[in-house]
N, C-alpha and C. Protein backbone atom coordinates (compact mmCIF):
# COMPACT_ATOMS: atom_id res chain seq x y z
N UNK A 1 37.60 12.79 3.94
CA UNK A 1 36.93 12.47 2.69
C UNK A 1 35.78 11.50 2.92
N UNK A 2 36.18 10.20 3.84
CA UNK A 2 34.82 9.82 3.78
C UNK A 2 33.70 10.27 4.94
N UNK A 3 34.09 11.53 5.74
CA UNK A 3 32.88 11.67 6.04
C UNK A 3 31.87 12.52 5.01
N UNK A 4 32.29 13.20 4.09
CA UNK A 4 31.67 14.23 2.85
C UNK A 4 31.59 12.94 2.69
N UNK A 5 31.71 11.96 2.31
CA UNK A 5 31.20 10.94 1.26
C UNK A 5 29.74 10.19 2.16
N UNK A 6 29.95 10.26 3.39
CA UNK A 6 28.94 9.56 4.14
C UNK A 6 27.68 10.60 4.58
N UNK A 7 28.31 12.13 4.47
CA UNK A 7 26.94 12.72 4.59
C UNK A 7 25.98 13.34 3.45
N UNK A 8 26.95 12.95 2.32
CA UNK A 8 25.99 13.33 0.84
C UNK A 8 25.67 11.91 0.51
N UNK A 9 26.18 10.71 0.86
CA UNK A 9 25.17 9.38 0.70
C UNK A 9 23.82 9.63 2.01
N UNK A 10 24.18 9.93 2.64
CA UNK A 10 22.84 10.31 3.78
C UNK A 10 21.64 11.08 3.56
N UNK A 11 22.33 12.37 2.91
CA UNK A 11 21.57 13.47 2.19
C UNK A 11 20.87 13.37 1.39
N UNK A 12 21.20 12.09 0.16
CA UNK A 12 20.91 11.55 -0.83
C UNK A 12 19.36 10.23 -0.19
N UNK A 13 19.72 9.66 1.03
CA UNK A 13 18.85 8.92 1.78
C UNK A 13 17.48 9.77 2.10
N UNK A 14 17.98 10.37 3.02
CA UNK A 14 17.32 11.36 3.11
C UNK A 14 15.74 12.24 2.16
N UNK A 15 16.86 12.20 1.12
CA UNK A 15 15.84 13.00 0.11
C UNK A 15 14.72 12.10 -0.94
N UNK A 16 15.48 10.69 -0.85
CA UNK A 16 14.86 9.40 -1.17
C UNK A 16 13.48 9.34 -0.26
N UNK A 17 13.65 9.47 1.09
CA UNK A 17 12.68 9.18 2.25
C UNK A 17 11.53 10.33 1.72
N UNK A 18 11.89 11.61 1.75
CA UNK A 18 10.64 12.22 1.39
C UNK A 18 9.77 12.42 0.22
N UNK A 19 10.03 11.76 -1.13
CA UNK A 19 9.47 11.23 -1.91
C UNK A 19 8.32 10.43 -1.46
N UNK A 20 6.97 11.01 -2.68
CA UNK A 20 5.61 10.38 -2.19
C UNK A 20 5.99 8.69 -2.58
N UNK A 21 5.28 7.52 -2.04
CA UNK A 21 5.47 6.43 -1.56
C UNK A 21 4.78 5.72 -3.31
N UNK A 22 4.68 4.38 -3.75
CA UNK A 22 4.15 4.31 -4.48
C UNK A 22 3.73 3.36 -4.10
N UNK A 23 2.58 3.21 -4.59
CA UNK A 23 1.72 2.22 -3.86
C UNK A 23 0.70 1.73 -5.20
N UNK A 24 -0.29 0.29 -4.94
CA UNK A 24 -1.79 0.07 -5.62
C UNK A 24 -2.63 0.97 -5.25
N UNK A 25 -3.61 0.75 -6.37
CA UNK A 25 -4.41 1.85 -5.16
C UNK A 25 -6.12 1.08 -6.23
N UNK A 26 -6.90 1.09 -5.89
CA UNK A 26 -8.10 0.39 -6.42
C UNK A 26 -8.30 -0.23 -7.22
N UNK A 27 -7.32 -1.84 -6.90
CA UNK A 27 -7.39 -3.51 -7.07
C UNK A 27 -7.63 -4.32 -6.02
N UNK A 28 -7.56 -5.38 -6.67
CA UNK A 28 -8.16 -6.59 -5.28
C UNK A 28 -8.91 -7.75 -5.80
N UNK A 29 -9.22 -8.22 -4.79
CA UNK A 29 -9.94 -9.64 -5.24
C UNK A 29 -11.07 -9.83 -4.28
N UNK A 30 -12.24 -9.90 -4.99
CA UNK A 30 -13.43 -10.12 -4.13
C UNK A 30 -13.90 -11.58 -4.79
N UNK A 31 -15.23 -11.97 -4.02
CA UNK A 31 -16.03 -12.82 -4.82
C UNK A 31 -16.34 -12.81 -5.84
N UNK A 32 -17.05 -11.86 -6.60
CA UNK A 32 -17.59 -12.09 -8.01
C UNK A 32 -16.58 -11.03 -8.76
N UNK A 33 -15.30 -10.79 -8.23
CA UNK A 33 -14.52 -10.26 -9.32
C UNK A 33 -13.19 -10.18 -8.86
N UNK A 34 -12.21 -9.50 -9.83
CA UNK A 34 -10.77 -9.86 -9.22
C UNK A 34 -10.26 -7.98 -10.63
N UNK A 35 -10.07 -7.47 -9.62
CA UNK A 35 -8.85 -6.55 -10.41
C UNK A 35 -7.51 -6.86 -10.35
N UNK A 36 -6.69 -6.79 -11.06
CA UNK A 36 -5.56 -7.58 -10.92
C UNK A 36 -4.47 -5.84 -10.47
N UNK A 37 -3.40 -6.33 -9.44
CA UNK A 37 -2.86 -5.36 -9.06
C UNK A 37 -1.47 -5.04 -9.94
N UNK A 38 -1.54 -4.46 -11.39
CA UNK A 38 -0.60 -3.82 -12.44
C UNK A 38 -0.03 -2.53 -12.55
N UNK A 39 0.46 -2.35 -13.28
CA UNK A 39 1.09 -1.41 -13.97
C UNK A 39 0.17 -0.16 -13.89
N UNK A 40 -1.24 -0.57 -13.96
CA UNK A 40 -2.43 0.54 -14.68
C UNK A 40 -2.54 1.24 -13.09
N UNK A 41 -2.38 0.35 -12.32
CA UNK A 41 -2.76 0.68 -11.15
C UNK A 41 -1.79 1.01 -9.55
N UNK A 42 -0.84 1.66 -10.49
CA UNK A 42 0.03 2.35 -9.56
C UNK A 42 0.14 3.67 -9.14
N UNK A 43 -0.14 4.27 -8.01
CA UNK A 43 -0.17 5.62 -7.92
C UNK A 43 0.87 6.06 -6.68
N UNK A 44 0.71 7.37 -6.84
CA UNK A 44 2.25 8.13 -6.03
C UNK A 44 1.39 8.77 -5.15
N UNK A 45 1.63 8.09 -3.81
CA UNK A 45 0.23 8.28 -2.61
C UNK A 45 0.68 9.99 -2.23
N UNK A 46 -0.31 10.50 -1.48
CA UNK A 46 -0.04 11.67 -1.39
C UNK A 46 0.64 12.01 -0.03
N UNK A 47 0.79 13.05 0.31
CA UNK A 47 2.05 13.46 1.88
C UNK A 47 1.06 12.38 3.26
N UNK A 48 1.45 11.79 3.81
CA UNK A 48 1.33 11.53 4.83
C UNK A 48 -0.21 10.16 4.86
N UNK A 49 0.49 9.63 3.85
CA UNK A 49 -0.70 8.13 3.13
C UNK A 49 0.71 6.77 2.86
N UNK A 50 0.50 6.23 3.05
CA UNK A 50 1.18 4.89 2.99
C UNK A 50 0.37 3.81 2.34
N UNK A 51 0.64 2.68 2.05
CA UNK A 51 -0.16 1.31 1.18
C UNK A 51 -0.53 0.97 1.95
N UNK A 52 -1.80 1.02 1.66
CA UNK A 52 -2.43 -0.27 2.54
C UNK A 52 -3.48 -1.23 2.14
N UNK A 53 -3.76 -2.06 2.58
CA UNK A 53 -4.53 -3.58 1.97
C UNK A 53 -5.25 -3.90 2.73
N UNK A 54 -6.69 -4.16 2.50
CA UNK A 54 -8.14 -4.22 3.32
C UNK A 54 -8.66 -5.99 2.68
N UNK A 55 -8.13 -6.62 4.45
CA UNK A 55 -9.01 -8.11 4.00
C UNK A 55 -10.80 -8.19 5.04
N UNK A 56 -11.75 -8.27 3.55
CA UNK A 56 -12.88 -8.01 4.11
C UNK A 56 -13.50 -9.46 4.28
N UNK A 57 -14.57 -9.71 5.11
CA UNK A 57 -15.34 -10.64 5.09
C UNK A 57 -16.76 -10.29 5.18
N UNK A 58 -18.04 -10.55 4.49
CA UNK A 58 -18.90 -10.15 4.64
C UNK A 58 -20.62 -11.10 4.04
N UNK A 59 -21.77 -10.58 4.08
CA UNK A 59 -22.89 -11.11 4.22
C UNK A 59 -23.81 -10.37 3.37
N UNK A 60 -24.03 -10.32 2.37
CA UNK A 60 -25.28 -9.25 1.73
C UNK A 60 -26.27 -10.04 2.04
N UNK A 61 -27.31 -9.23 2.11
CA UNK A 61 -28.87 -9.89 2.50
C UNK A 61 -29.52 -10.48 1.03
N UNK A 62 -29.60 -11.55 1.59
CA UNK A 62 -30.29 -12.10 0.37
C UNK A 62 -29.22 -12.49 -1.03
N UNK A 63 -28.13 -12.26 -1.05
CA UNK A 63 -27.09 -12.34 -2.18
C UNK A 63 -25.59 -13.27 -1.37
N UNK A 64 -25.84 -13.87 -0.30
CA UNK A 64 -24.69 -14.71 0.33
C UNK A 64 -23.85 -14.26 0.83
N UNK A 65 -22.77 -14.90 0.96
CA UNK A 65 -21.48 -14.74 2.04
C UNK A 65 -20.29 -14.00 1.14
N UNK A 66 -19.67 -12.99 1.15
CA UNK A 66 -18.55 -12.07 -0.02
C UNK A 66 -17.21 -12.36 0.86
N UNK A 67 -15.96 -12.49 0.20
CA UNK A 67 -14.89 -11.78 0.54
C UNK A 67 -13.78 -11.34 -0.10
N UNK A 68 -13.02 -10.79 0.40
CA UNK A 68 -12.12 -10.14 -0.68
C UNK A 68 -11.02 -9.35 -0.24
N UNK A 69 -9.97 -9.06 -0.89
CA UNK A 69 -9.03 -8.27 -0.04
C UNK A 69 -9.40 -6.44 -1.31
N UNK A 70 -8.66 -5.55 -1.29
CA UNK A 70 -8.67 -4.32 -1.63
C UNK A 70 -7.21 -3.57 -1.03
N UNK A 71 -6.96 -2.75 -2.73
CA UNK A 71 -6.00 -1.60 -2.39
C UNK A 71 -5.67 -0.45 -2.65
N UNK A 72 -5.05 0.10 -1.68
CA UNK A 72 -5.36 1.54 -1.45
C UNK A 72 -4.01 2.53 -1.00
N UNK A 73 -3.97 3.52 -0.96
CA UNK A 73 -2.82 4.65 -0.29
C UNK A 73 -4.06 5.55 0.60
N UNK A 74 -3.40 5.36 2.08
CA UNK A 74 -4.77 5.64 3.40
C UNK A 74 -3.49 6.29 4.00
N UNK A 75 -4.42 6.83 4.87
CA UNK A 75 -3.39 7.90 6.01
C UNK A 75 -3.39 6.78 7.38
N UNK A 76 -2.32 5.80 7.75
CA UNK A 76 -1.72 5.43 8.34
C UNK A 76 -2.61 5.37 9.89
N UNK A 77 -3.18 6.85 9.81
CA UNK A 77 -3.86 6.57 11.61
C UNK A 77 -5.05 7.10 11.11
N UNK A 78 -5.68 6.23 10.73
CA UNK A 78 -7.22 6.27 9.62
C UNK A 78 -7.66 4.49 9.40
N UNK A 79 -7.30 3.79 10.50
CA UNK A 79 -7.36 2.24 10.16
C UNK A 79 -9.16 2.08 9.86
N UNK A 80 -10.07 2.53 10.56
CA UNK A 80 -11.34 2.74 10.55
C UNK A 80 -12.15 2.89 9.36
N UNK A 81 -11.11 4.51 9.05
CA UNK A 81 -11.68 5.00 7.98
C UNK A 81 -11.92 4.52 6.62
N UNK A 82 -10.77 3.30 6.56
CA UNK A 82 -10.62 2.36 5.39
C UNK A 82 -11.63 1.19 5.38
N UNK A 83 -11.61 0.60 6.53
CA UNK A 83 -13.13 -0.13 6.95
C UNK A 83 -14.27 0.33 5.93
N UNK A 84 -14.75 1.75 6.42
CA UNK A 84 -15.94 2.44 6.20
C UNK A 84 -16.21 2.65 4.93
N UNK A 85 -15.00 2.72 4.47
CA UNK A 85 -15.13 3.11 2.94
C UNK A 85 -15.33 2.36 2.06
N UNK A 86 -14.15 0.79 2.09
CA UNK A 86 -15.18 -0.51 1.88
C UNK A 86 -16.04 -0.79 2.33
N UNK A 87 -16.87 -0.55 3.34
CA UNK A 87 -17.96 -1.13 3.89
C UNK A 87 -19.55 -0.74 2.64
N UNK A 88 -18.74 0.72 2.56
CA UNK A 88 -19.52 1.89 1.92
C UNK A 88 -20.10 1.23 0.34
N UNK A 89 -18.79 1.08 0.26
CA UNK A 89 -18.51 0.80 -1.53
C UNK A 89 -19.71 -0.55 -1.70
N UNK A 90 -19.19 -1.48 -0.97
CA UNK A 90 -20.13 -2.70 -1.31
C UNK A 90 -21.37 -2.91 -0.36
N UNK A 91 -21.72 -1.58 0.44
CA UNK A 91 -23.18 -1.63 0.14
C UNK A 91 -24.00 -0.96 -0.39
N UNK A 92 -23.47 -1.09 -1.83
CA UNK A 92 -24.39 -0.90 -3.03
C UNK A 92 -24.95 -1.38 -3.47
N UNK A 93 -24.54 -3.16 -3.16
CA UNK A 93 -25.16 -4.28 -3.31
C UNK A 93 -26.09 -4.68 -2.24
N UNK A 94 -26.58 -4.35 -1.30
CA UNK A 94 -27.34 -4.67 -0.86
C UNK A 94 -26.81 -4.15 1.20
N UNK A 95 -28.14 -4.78 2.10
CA UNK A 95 -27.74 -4.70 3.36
C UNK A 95 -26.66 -5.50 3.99
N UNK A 96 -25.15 -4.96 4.13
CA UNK A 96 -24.41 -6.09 4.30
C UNK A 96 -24.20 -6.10 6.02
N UNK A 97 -24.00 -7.54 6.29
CA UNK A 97 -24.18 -8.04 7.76
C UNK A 97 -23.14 -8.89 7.90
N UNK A 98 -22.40 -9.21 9.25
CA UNK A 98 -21.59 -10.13 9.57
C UNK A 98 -19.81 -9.69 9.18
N UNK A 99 -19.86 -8.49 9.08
CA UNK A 99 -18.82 -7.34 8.82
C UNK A 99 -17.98 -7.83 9.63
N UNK A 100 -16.48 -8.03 8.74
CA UNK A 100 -15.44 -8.52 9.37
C UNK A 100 -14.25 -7.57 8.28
N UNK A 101 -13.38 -6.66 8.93
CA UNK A 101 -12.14 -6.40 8.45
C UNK A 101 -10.76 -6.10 9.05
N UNK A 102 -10.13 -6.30 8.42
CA UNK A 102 -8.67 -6.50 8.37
C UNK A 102 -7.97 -5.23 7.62
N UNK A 103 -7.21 -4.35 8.43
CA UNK A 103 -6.40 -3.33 7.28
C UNK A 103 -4.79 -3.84 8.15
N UNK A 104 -3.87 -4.14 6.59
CA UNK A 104 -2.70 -4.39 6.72
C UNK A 104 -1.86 -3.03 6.45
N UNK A 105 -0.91 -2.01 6.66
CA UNK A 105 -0.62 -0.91 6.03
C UNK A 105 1.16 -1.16 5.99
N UNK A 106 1.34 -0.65 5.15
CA UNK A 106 2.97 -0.91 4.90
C UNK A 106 3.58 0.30 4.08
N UNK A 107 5.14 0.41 4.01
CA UNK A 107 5.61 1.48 3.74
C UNK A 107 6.82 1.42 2.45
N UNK A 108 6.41 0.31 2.07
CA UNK A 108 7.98 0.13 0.91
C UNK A 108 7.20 0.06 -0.11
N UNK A 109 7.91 0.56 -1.48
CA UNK A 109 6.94 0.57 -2.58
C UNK A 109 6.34 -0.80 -3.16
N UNK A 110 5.30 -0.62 -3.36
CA UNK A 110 4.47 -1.28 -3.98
C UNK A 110 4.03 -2.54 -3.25
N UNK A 111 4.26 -2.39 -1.83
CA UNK A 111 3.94 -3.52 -1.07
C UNK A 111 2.45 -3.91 -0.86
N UNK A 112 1.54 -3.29 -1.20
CA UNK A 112 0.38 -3.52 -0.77
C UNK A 112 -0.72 -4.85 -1.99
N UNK A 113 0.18 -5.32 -2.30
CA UNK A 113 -0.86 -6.53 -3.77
C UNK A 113 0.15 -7.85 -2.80
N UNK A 114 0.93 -8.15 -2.15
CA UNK A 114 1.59 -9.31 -2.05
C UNK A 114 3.29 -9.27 -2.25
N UNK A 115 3.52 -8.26 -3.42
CA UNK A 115 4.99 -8.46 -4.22
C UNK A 115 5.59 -7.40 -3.61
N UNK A 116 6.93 -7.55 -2.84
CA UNK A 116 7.24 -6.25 -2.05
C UNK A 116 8.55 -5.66 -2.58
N UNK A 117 8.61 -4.92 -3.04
CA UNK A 117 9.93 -4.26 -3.49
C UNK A 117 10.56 -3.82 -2.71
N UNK A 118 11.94 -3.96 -2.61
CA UNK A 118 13.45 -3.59 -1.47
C UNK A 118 13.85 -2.26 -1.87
N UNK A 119 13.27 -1.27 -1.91
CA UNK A 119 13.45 -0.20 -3.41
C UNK A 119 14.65 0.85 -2.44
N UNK A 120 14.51 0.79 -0.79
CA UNK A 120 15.26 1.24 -0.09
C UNK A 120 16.88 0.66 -0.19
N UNK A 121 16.71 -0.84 0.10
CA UNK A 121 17.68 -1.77 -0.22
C UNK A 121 18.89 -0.88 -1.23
N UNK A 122 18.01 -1.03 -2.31
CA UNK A 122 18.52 -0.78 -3.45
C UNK A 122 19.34 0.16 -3.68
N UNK A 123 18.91 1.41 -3.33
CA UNK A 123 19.15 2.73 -2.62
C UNK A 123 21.01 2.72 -2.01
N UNK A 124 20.63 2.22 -0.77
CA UNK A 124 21.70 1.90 -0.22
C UNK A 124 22.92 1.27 -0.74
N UNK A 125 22.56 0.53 -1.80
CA UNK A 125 23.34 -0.27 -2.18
C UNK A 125 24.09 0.32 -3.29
N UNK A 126 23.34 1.29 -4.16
CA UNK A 126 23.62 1.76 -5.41
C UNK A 126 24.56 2.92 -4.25
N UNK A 127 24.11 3.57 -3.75
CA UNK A 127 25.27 4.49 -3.08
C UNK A 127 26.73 3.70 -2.30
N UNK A 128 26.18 2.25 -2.31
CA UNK A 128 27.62 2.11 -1.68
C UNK A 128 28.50 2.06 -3.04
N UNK A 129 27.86 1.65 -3.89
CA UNK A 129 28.73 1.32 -5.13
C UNK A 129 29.18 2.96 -5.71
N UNK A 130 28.73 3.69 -5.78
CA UNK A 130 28.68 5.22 -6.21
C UNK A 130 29.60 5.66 -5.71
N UNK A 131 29.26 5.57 -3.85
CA UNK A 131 30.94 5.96 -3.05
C UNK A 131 31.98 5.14 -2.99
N UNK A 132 31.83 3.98 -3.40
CA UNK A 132 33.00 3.38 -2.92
C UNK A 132 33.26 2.86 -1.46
N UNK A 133 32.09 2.80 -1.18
CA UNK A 133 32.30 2.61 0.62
C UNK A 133 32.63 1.32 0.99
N UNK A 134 33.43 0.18 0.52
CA UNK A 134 33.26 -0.57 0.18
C UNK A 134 34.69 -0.85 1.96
């Protein structure tokens, strides 16, 4: 009995794991502004994207020194590509110079603003209580 009980809590793991990830996805905090990372701004990343969080440092010509962090759901072996894309975004404002970034990427929900949810934890725990595995 408890191995049926340990391979439909597994099965149940399992099927948890392949669920899309939930993540922020375009908030952050720069110099002249701050999106705040909420409710509005939660999305269900797509197959093979994880959270991730971009700390930038930077120089516009003629408009001073910027920095800021940013967030996102990126494909994991794409660290670059997240670079580029902030790089992209804020030079709209002008020629930016002295380019410095940071991509942090993580895999538990909603980890990418600071506040990290145990949502796996949880998981586990609600099945021990479910089976009785006690």
């Amino acid at each position: 009995m408890k191995t049926t009980t340990l391979l439909a809590m597994f099965a149940a793991i399992v099927a948890v794991g392949h669920c899309s990830l939930r993540c922020y996805q375009n908030c952050g905090s720069g110099s002249s502004d701050n999106i705040p990372c909420d409710k509005s701004k939660e999305v269900d990343c797509t197959s093979g994207h994880v959270c991730a969080k971009s700390e930038v440092s930077y120089e516009v010509l003629g408009r001073g020194k910027g920095s800021g962090w940013f967030s996102f759901c990126w494909a994991k072996t794409d660290q670059a590509g997240i670079c580029t894309a902030v790089k992209a975004q804020l030079a709209t404002q002008g020629t930016i110079s002295n380019w410095n970034c940071g991509v942090e990427f993580c895999e538990t929900a909603l980890c990418n603003s600071g506040f990290t949810a145990h949502v796996s934890i949880l998981v586990l725990a609600a099945g021990v209580l479910v089976f009785g595995l006690f």
